[in-house]
Protein backbone atom coordinates (compact mmCIF):
# COMPACT_ATOMS: atom_id res chain seq x y z
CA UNK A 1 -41.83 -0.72 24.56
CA UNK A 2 -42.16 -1.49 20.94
CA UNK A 3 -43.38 1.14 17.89
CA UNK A 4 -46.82 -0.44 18.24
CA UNK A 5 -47.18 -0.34 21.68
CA UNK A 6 -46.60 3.43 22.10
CA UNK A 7 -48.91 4.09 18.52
CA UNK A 8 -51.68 2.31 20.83
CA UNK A 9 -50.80 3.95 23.75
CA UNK A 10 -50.75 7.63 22.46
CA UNK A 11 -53.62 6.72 21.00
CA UNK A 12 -55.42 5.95 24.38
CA UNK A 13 -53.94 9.39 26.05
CA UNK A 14 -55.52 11.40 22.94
CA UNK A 15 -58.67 10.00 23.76
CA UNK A 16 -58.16 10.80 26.87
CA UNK A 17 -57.41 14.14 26.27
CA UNK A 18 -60.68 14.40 23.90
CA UNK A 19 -62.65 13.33 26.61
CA UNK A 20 -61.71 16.07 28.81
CA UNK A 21 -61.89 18.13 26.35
CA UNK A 22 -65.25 17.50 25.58
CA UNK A 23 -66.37 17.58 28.80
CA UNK A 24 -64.71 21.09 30.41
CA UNK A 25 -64.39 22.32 26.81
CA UNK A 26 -61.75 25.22 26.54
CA UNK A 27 -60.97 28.59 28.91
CA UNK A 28 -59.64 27.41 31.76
CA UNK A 29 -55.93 27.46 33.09
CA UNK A 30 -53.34 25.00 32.21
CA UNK A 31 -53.45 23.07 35.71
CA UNK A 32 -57.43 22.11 35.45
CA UNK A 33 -56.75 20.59 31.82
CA UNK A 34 -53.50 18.41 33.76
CA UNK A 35 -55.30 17.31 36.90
CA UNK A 36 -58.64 15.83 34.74
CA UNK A 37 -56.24 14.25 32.75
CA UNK A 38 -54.62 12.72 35.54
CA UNK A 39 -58.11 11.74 36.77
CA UNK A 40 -58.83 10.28 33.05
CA UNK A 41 -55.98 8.20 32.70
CA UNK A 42 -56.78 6.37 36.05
CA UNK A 43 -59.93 5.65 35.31
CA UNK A 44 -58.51 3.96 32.31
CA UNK A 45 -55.53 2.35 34.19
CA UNK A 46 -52.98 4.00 32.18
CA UNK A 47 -49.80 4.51 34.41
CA UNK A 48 -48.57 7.87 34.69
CA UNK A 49 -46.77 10.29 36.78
CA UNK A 50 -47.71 13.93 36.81
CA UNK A 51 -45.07 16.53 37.18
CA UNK A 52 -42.55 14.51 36.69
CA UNK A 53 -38.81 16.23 37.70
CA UNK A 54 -35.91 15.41 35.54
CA UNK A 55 -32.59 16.39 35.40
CA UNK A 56 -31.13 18.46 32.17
CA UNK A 57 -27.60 17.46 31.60
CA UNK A 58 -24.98 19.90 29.21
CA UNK A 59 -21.87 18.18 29.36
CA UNK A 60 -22.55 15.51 31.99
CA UNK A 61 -23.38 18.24 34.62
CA UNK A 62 -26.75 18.76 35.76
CA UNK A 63 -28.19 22.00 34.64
CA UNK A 64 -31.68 21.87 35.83
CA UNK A 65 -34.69 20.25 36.61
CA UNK A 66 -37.62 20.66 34.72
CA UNK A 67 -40.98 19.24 35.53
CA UNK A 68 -42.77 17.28 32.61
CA UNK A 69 -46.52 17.34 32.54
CA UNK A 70 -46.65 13.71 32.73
CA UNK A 71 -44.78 10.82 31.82
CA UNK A 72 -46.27 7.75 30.55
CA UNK A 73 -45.14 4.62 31.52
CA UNK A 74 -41.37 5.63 31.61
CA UNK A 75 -41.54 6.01 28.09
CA UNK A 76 -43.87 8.90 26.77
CA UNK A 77 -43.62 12.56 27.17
CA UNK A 78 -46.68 15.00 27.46
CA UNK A 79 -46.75 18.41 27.34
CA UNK A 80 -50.00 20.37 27.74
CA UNK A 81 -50.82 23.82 26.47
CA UNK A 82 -54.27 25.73 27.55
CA UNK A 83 -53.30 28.43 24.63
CA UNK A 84 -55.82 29.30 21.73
CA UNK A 85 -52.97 28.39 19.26
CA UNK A 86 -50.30 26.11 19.21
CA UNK A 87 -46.66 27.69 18.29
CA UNK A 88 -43.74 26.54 16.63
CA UNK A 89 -41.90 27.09 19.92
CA UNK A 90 -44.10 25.20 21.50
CA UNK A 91 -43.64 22.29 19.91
CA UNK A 92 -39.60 23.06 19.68
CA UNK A 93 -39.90 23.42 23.44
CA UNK A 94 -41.62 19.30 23.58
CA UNK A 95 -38.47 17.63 20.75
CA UNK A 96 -35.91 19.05 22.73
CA UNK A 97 -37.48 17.90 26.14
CA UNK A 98 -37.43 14.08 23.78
CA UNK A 99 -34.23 14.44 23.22
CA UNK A 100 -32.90 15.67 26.45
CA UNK A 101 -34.32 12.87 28.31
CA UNK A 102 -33.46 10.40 25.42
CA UNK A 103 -37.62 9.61 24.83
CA UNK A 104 -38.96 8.37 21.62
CA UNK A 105 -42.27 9.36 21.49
CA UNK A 106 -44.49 12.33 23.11
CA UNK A 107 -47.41 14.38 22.85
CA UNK A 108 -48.17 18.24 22.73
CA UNK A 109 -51.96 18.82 23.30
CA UNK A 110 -53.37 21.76 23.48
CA UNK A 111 -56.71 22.35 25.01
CA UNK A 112 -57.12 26.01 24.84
CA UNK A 113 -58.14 25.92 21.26
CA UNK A 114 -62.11 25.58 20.03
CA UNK A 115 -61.10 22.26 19.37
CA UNK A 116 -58.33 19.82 20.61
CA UNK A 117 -55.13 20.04 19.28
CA UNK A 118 -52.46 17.24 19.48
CA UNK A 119 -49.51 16.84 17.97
CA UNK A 120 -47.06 13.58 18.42
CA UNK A 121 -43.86 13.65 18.27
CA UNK A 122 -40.90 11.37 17.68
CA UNK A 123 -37.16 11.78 19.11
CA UNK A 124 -35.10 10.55 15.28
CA UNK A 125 -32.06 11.13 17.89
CA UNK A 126 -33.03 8.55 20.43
CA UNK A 127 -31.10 6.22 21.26
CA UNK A 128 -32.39 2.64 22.96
């Protein structure tokens, strides 16, 4: 997927995300916020796969799994918060997922804030 595919397609998902968010609004757990996305996305035929397991290599031998929120047509990375403030570790935590699983682009959101907060983010270590 090209640079301007995933700007566009991020896009879409944050508008996603703000429509949820304007609808449930913030307070409730992280789950609720990741299952009406889910439900937002299909309405808007964006492909996605929720609770996604991948492996975590060190050293060619698998680690872990670790369960990303969703991933976006094999290509984008989203991590969702229900927190009233978004941390540096936070978004630490979402890069090193990138760059783990080799992704270019992903997106923190957080919908425990007043307001959505997004942030996107972009692996500089990828490699196609």
């Amino acid at each position: 997927m090209i640079k301007n595919e995933q700007d566009k397609l991020t896009r879409e998902i944050i508008g996603c995300a703000m429509e949820v968010h304007n609808i449930l609004g913030n307070g409730f757990q992280e789950v609720v916020y990741q299952r009406a996305l889910s439900v937002e996305m299909k309405l808007r035929n964006i492909e996605h796969q929720r609770e996604f397991e991948m492996p975590l290599f060190y050293k060619d031998v698998d680690v872990r799994q670790r369960r990303v929120d969703f991933l976006i047509e094999n290509e984008i990375s989203v991590e969702i918060k229900a927190i009233i403030n978004l941390e540096d570790v936070h978004l630490a935590q979402a890069i090193n997922y990138l760059e783990a699983y080799n992704l270019q682009t992903g997106l923190l959101i957080n919908f425990g804030a007043k307001s959505l907060q997004f942030k996107r983010l972009f692996n500089k270590k990828n490699k196609p």
